[in-house]
C-alpha atoms as a PDB file:
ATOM      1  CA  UNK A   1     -20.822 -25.649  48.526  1.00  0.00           C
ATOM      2  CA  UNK A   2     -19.061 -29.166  48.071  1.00  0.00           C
ATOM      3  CA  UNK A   3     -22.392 -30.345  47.806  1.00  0.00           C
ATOM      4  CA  UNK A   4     -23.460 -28.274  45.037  1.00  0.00           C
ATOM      5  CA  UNK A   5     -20.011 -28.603  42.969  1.00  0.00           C
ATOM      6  CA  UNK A   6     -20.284 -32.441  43.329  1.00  0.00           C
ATOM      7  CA  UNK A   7     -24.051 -32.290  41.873  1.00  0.00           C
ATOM      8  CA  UNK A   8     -22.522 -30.563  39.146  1.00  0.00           C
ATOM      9  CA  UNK A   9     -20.117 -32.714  38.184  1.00  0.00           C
ATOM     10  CA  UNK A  10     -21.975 -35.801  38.700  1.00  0.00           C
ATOM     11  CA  UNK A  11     -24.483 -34.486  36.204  1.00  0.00           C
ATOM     12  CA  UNK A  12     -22.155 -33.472  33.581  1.00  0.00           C
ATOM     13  CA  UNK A  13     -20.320 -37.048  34.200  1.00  0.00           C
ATOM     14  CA  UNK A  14     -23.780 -38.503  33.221  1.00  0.00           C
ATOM     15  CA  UNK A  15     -24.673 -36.052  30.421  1.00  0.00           C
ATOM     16  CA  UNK A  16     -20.977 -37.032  29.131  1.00  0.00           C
ATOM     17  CA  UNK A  17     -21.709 -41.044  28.857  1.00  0.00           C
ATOM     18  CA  UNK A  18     -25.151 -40.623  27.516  1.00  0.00           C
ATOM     19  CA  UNK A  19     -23.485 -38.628  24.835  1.00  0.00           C
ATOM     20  CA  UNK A  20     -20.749 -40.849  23.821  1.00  0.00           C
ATOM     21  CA  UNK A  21     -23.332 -43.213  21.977  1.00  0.00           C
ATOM     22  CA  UNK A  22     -22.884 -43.358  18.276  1.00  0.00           C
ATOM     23  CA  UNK A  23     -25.695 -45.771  17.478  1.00  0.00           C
ATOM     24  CA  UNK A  24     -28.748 -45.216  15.606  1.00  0.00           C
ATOM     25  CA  UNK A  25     -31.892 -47.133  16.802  1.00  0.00           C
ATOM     26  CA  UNK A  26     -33.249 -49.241  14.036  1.00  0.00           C
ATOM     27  CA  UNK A  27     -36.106 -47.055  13.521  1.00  0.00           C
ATOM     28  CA  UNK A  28     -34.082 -43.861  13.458  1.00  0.00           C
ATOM     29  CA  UNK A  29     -32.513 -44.953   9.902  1.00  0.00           C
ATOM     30  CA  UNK A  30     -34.447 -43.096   6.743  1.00  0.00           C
ATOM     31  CA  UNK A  31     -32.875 -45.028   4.017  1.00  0.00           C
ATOM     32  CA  UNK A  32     -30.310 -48.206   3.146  1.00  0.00           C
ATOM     33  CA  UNK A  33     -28.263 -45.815   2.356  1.00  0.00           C
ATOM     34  CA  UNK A  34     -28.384 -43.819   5.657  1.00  0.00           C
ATOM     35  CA  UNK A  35     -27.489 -47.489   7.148  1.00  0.00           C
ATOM     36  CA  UNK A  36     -24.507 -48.147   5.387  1.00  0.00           C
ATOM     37  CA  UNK A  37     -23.213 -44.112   6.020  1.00  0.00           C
ATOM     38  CA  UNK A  38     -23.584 -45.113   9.588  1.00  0.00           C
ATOM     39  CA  UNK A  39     -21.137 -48.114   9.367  1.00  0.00           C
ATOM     40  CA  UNK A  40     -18.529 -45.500   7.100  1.00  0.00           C
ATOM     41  CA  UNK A  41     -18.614 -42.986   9.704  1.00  0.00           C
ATOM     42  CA  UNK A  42     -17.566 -44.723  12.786  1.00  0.00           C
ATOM     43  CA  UNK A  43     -14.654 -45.017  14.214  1.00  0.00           C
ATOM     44  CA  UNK A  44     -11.602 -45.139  11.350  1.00  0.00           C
ATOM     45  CA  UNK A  45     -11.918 -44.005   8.210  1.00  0.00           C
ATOM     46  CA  UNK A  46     -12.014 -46.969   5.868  1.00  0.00           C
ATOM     47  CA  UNK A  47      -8.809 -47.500   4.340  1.00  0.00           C
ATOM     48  CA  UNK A  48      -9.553 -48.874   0.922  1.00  0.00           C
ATOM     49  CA  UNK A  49     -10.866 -46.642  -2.009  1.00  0.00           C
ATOM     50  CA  UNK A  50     -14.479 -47.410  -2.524  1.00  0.00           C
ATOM     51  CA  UNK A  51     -17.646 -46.246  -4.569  1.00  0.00           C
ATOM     52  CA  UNK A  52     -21.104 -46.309  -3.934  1.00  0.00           C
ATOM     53  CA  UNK A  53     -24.389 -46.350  -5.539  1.00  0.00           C
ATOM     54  CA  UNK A  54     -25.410 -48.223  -8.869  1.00  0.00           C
ATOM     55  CA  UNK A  55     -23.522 -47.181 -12.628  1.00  0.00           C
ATOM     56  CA  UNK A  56     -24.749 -44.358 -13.451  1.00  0.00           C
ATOM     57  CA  UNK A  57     -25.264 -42.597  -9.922  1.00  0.00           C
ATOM     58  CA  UNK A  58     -21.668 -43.345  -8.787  1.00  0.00           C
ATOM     59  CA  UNK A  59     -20.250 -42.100  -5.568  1.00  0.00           C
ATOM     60  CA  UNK A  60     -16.968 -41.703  -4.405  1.00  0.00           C
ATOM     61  CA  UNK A  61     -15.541 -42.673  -0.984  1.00  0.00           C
ATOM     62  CA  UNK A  62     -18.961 -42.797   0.528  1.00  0.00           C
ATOM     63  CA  UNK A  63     -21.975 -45.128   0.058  1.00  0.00           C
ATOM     64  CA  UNK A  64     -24.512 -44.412  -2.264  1.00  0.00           C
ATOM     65  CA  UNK A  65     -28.392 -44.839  -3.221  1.00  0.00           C
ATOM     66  CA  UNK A  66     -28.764 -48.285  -5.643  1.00  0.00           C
ATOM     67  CA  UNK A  67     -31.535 -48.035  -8.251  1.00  0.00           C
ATOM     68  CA  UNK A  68     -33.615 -51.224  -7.540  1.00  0.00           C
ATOM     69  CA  UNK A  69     -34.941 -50.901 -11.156  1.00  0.00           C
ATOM     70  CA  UNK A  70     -31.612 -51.724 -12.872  1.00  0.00           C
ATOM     71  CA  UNK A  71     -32.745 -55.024 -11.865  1.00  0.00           C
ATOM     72  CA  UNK A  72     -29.399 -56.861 -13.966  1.00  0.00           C
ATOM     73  CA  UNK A  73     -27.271 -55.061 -11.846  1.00  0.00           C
ATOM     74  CA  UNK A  74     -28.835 -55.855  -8.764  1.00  0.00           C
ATOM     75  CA  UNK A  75     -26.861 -59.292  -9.096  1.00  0.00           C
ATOM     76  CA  UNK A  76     -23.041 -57.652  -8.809  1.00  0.00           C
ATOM     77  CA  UNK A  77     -24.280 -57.042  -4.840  1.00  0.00           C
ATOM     78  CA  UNK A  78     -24.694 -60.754  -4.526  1.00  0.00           C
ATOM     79  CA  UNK A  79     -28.938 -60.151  -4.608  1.00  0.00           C
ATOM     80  CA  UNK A  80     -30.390 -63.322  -6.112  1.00  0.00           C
ATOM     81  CA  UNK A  81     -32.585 -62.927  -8.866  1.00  0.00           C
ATOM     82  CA  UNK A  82     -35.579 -64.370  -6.611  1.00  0.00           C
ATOM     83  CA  UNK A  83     -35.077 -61.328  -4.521  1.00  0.00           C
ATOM     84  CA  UNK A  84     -35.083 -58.619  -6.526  1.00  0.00           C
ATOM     85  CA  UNK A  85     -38.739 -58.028  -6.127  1.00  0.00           C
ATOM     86  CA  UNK A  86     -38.666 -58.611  -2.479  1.00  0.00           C
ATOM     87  CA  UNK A  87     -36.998 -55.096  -1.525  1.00  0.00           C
ATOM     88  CA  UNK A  88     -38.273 -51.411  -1.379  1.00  0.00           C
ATOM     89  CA  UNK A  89     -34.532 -50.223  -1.792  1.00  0.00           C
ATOM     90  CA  UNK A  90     -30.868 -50.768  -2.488  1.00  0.00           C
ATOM     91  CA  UNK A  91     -27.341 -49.109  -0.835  1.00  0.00           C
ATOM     92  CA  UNK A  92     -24.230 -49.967  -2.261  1.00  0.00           C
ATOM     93  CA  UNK A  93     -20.442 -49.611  -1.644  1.00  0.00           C
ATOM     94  CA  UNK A  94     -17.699 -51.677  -3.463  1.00  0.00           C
ATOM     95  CA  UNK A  95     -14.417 -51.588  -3.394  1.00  0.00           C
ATOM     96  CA  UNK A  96     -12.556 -49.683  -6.666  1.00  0.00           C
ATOM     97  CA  UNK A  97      -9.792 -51.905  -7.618  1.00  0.00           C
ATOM     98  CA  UNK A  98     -11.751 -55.243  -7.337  1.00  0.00           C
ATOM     99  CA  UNK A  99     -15.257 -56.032  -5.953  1.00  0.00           C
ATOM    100  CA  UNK A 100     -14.429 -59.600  -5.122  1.00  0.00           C
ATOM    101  CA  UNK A 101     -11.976 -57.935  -2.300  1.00  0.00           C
ATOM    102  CA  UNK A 102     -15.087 -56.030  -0.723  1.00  0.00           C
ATOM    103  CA  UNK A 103     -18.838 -55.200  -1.887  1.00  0.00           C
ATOM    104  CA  UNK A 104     -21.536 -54.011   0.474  1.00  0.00           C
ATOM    105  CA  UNK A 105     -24.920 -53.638   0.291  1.00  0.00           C
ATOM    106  CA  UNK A 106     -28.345 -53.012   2.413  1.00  0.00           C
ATOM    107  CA  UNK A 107     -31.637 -53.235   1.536  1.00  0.00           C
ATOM    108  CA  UNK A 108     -34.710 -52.692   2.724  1.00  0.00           C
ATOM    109  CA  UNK A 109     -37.215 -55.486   2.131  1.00  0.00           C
ATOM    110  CA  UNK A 110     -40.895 -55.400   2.076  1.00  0.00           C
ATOM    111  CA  UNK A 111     -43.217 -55.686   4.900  1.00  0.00           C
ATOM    112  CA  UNK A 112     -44.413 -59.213   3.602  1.00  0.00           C
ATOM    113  CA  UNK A 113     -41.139 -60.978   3.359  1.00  0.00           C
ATOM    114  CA  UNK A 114     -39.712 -63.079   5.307  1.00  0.00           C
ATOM    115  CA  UNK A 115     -35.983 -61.919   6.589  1.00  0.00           C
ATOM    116  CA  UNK A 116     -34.657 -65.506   7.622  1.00  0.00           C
ATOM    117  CA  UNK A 117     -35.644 -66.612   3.675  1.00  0.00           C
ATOM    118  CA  UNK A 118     -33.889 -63.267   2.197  1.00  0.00           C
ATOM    119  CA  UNK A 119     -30.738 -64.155   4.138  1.00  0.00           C
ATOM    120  CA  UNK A 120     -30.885 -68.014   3.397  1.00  0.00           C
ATOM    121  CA  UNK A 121     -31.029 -66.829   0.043  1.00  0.00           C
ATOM    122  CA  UNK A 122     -28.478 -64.446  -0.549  1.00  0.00           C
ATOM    123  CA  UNK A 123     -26.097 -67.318   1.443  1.00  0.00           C
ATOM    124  CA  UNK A 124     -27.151 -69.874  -1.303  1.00  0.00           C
ATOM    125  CA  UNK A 125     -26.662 -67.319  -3.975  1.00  0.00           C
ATOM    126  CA  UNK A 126     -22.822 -66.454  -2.878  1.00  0.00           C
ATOM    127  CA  UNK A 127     -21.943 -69.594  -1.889  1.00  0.00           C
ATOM    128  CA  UNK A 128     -22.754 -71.524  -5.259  1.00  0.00           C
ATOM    129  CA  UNK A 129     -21.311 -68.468  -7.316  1.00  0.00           C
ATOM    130  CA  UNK A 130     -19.003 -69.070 -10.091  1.00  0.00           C
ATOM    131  CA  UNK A 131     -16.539 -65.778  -9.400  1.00  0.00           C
ATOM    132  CA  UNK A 132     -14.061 -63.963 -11.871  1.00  0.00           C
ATOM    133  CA  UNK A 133     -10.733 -62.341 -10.952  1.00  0.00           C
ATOM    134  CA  UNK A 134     -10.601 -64.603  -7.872  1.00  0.00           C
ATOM    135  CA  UNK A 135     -13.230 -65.321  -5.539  1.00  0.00           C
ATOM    136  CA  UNK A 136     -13.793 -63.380  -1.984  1.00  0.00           C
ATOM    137  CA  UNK A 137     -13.120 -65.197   0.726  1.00  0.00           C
ATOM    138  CA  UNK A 138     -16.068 -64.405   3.309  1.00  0.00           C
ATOM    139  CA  UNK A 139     -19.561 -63.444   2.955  1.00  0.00           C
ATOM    140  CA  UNK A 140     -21.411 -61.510   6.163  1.00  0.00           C
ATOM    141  CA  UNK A 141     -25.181 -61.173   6.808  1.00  0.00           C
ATOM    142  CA  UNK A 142     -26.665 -58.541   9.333  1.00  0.00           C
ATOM    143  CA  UNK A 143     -30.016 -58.110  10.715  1.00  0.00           C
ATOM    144  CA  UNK A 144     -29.917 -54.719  11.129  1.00  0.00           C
ATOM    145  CA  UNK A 145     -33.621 -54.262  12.243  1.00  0.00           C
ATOM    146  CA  UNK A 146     -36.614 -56.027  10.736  1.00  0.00           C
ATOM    147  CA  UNK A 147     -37.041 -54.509   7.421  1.00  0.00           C
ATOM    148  CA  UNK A 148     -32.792 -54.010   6.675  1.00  0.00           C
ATOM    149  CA  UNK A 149     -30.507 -56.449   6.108  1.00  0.00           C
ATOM    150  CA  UNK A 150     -26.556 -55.428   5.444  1.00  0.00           C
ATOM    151  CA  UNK A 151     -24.283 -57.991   3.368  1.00  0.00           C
ATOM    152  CA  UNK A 152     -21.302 -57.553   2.708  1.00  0.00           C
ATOM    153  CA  UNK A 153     -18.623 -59.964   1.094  1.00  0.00           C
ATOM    154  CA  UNK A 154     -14.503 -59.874   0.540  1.00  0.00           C
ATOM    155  CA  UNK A 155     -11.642 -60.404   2.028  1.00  0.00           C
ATOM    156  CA  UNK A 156     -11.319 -61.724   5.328  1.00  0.00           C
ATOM    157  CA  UNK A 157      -9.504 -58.680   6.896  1.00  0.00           C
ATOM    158  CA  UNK A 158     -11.542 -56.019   4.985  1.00  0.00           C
ATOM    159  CA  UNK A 159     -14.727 -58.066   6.351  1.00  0.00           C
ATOM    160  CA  UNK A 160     -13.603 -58.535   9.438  1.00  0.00           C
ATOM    161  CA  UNK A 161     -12.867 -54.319   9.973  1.00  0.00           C
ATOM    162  CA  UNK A 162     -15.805 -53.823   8.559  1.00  0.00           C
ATOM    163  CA  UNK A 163     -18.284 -56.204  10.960  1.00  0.00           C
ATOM    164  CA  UNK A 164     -16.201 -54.787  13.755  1.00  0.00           C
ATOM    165  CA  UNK A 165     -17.512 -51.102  12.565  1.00  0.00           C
ATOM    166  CA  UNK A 166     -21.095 -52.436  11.977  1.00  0.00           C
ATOM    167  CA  UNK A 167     -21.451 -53.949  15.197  1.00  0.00           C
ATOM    168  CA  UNK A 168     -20.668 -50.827  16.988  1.00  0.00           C
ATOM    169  CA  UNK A 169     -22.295 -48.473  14.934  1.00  0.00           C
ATOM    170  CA  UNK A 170     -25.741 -50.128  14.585  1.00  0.00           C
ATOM    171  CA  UNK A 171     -27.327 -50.524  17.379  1.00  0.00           C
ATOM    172  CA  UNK A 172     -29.315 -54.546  17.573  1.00  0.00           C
ATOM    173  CA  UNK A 173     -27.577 -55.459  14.753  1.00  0.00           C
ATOM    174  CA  UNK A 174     -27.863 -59.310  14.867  1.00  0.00           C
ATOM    175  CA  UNK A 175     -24.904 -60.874  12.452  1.00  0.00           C
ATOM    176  CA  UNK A 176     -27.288 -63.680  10.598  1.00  0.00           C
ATOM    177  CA  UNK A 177     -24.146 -65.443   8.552  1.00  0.00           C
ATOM    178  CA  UNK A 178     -20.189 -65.251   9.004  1.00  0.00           C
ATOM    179  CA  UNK A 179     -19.080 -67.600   6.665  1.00  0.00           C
ATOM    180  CA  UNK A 180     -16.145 -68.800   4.362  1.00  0.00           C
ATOM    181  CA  UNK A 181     -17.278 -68.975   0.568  1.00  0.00           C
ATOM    182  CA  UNK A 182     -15.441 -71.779  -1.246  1.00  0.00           C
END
């Protein structure tokens, strides 16, 4: 009887910790914007009000779908204008008082791109960026499989809670860039 009882409850231990996981694989994800609602929901609510999604398709306290054919617009997610035609599609989330303190994006590039010259690219873009209403103060690049990359830029606390949440939530996410923008 001990025997069976002890079966039991080693199977339900194991059951338990193979159910504990909250990451996605990389091929599980059916969108950027699926991506970024994986960050949001783990772990602590985020603490700052934030929108998602482009001007027109706004959405509130949660991420939301960017239209890649608002090309112009494209650019307040820190996307160079050399990239725009390199990606299938656009999440956003940005931060409602002041974008500078934290903006978010993912996209999904296209097959033929290269993902080390996207990120290289979107570095160059924020770090030579002349910024209104006082500049963020960190800029973050993901690999979060090989066709999305995550950036995110802000303040260095924000960033920091919010690479802690990526990390765990998405599973083989490979941080590309951590760096200060000046």
């Amino acid at each position: 009887m001990k025997k069976i009882i002890m079966t039991i409850l080693t199977g339900m231990l194991i059951f338990s910790l193979t159910a504990c996981g909250d990451k996605k694989e990389s091929n599980e994800y059916e969108s950027a914007v699926d991506v970024l609602k994986t960050v949001v929901e783990t772990g602590n609510k985020i603490e700052f009000p934030y929108m998602g999604g482009d001007f027109e398709n706004v959405k509130e306290d949660e991420p939301g779908e960017f239209d890649i054919s608002k090309k112009d617009e494209l650019f307040n997610l820190g996307l160079p204008e050399s990239e725009v035609d390199h990606i299938e599609e656009a999440a956003s989330m940005m931060h409602m008082m002041n974008a500078n303190l934290f903006t978010g994006a993912v996209y999904k590039i296209k097959n033929d791109v290269k993902m080390d010259t996207f990120i290289e690219n979107i570095k160059e873009e924020l770090s030579a960026r002349q910024w209104l209403c006082g500049a963020p103060q960190k800029m973050l690049l993901i690999k979060v499989s090989d066709k999305y990359v995550l950036t995110a830029f802000g303040e260095n606390g924000i960033l920091d809670e919010f690479k802690e949440k990526a990390v765990e939530a998405l599973d083989g996410a490979k941080i590309s860039v951590e760096a200060a923008i000046e």
